[in-house]
PDB file of N, CA and C in Angstrom:
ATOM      1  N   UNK A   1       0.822  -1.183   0.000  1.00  0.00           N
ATOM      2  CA  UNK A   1       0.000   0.000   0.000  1.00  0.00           C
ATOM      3  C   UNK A   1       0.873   1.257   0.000  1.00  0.00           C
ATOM      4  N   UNK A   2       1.818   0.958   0.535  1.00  0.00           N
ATOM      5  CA  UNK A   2       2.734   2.340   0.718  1.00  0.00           C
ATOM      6  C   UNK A   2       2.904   2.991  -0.303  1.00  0.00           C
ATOM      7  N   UNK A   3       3.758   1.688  -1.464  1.00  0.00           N
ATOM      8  CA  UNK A   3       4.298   2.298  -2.411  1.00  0.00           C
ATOM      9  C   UNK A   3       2.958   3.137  -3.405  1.00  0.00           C
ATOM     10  N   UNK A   4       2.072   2.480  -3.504  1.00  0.00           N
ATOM     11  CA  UNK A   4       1.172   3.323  -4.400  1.00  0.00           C
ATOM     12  C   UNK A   4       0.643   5.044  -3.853  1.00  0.00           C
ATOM     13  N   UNK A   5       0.664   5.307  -2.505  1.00  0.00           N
ATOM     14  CA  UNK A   5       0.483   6.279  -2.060  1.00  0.00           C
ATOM     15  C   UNK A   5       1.756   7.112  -2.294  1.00  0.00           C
ATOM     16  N   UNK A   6       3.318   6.584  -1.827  1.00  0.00           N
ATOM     17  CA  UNK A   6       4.054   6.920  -2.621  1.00  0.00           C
ATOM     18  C   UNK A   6       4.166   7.497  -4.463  1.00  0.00           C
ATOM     19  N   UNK A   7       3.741   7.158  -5.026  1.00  0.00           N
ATOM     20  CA  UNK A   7       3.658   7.023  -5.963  1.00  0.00           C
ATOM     21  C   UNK A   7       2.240   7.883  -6.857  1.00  0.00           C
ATOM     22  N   UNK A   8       1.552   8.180  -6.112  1.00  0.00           N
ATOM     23  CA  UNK A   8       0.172   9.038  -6.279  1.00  0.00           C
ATOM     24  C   UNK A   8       1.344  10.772  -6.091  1.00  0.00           C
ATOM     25  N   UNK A   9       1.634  10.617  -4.195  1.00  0.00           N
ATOM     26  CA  UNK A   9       1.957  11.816  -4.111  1.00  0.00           C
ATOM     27  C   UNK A   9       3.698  12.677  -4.762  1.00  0.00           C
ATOM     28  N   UNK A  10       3.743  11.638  -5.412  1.00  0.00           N
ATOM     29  CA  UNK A  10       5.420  12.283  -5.998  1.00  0.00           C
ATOM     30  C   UNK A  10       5.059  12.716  -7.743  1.00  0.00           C
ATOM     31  N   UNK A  11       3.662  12.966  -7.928  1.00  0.00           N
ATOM     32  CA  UNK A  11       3.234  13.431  -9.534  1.00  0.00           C
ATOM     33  C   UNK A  11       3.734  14.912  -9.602  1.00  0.00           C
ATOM     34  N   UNK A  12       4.254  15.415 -10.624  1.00  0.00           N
ATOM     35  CA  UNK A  12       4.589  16.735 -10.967  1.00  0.00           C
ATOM     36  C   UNK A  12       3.907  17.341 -11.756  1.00  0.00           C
ATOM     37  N   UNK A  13       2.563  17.134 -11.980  1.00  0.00           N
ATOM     38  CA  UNK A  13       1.674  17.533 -12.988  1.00  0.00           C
ATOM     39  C   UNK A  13       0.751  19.227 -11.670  1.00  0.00           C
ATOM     40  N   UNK A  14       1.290  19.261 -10.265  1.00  0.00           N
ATOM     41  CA  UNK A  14       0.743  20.174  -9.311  1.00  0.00           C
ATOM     42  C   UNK A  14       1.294  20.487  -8.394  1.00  0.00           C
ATOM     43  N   UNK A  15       0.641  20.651  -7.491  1.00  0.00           N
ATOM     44  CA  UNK A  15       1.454  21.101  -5.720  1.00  0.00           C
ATOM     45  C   UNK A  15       1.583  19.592  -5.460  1.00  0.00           C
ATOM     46  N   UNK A  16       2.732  19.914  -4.673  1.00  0.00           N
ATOM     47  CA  UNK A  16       3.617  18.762  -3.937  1.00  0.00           C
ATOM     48  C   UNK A  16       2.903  18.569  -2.612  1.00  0.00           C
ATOM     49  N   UNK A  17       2.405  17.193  -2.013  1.00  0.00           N
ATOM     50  CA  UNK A  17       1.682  16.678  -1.339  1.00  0.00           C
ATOM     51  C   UNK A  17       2.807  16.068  -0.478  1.00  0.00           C
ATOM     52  N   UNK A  18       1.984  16.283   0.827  1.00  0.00           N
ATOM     53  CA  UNK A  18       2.854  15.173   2.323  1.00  0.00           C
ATOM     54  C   UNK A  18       1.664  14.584   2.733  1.00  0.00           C
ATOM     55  N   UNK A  19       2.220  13.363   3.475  1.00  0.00           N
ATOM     56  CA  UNK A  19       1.385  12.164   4.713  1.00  0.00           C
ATOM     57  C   UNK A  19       1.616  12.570   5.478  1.00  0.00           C
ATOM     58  N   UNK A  20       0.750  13.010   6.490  1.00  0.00           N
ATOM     59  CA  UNK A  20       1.059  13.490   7.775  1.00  0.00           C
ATOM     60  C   UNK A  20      -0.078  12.212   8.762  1.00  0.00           C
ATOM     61  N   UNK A  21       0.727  11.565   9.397  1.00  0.00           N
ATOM     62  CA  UNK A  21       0.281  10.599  10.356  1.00  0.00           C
ATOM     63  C   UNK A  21       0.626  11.140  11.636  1.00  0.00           C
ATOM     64  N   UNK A  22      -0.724  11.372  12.564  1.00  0.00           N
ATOM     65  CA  UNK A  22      -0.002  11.585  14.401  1.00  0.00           C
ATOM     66  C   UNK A  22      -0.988  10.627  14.952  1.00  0.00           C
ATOM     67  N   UNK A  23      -0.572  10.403  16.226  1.00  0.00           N
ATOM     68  CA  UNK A  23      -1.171   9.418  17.141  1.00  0.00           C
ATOM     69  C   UNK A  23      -1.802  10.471  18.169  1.00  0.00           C
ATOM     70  N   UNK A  24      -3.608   9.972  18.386  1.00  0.00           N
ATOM     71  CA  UNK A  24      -4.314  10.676  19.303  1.00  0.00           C
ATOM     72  C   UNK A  24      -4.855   9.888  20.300  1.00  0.00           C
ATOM     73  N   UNK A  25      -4.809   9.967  21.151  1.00  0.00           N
ATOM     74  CA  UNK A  25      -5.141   9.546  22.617  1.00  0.00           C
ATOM     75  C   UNK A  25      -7.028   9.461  22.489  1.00  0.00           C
ATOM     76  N   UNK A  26      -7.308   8.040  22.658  1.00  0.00           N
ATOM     77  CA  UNK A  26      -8.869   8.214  22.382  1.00  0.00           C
ATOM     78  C   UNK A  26      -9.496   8.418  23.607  1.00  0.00           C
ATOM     79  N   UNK A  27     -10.349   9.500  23.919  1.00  0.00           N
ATOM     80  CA  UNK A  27     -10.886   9.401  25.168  1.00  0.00           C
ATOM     81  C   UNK A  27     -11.633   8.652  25.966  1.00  0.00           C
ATOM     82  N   UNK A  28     -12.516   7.896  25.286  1.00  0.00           N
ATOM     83  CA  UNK A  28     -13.180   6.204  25.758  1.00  0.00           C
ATOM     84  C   UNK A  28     -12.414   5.275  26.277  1.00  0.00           C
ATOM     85  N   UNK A  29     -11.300   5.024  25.683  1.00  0.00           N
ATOM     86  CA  UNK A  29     -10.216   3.517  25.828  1.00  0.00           C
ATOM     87  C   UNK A  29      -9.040   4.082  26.229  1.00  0.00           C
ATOM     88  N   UNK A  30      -8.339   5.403  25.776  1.00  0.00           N
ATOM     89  CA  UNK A  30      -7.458   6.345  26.341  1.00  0.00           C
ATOM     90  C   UNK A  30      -5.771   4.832  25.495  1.00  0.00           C
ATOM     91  N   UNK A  31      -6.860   4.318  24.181  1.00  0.00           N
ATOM     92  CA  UNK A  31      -5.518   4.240  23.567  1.00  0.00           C
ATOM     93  C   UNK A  31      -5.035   4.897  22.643  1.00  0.00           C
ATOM     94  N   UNK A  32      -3.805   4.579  21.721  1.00  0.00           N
ATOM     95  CA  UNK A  32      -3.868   5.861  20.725  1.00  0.00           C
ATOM     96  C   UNK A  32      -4.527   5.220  19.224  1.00  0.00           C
ATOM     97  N   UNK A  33      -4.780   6.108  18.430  1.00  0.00           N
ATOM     98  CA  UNK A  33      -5.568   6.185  17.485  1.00  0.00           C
ATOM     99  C   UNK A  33      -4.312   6.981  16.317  1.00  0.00           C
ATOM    100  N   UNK A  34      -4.098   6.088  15.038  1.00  0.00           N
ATOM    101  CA  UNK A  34      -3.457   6.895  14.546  1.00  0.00           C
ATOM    102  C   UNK A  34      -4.156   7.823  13.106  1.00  0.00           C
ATOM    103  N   UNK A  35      -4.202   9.179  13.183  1.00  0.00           N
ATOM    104  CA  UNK A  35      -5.017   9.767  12.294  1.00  0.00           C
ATOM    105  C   UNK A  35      -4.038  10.038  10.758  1.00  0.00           C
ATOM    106  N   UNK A  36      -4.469   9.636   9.415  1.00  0.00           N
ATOM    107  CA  UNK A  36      -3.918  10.466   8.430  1.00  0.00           C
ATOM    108  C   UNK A  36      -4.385  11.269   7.441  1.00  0.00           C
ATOM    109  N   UNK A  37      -3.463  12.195   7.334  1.00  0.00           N
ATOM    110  CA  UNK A  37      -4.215  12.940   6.132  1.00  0.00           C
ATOM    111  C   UNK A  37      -3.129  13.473   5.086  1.00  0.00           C
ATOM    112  N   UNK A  38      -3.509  13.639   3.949  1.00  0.00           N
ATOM    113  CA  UNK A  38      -2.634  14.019   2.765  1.00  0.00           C
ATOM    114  C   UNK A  38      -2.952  15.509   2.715  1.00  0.00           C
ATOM    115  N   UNK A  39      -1.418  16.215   3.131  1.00  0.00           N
ATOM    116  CA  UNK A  39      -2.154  17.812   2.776  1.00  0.00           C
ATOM    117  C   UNK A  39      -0.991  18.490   1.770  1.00  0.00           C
ATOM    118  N   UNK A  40      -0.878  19.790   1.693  1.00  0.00           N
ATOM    119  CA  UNK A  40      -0.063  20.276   0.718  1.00  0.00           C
ATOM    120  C   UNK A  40       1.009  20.500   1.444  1.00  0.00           C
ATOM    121  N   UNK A  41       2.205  20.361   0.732  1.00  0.00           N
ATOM    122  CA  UNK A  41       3.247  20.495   1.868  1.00  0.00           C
ATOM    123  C   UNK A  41       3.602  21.694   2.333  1.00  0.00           C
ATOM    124  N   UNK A  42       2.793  22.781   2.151  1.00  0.00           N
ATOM    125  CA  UNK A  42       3.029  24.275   2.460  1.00  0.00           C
ATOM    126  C   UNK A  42       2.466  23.945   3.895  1.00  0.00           C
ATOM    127  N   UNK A  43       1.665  23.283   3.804  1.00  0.00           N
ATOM    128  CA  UNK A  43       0.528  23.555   4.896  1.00  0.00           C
ATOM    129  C   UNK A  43       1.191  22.890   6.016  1.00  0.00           C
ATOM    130  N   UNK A  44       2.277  21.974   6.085  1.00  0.00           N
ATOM    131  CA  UNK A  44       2.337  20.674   6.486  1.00  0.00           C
ATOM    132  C   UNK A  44       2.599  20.723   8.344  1.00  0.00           C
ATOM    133  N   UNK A  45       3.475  22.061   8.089  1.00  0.00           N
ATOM    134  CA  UNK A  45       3.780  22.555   9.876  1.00  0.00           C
ATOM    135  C   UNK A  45       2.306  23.268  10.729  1.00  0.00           C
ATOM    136  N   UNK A  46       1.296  23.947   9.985  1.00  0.00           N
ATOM    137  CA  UNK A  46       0.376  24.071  10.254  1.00  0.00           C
ATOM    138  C   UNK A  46      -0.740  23.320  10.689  1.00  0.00           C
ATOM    139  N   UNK A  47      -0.755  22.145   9.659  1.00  0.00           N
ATOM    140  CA  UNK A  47      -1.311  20.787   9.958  1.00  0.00           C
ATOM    141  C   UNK A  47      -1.155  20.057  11.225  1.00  0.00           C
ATOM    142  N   UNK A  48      -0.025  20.362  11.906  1.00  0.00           N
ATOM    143  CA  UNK A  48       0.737  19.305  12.961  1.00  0.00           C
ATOM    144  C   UNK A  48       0.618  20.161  14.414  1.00  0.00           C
ATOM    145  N   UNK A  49       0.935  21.864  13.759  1.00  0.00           N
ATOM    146  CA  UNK A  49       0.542  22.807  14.763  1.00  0.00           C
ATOM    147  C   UNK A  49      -1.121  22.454  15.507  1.00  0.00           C
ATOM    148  N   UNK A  50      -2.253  22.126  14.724  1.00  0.00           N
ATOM    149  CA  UNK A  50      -3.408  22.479  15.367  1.00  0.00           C
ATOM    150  C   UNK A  50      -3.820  20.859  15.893  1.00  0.00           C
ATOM    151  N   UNK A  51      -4.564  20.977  16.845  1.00  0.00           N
ATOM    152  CA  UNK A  51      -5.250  19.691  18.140  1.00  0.00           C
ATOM    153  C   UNK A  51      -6.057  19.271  17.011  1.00  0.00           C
ATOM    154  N   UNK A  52      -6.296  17.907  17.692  1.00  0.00           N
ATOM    155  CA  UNK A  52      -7.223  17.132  17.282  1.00  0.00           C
ATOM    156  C   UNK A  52      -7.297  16.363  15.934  1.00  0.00           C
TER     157      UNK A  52
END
C-alpha cells in the first residue's frame, strides 16, 4: 500500500503533497488512534501545529 500512495503523491503535474500521520489519545479507551491525512506540503507545519 505504501508504495502506491508513494507514488500518487510524488506526480509533478501540481502542488507537492505530504502524509502526515499523528497518534491521538482516544478518550473512551485512552488508547492511541493513529489519524492520516494528505495535505499540501506548504501547509504541512500548520497541519501538525493544530489539536485534534
Amino acid at each position: 500500500m505504501a508504495k502506491k500512495v508513494v507514488a500518487t503523491l510524488k506526480k509533478t503535474d501540481g502542488k507537492n503533497y505530504a502524509k502526515v500521520i499523528r497518534a491521538v489519545r482516544s478518550e473512551k479507551t485512552g488508547a492511541y488512534i493513529f489519524k492520516e491525512e494528505i495535505v499540501s506540503a506548504d501547509l504541512v507545519k500548520e497541519t501538525l501545529a493544530k489539536k485534534g
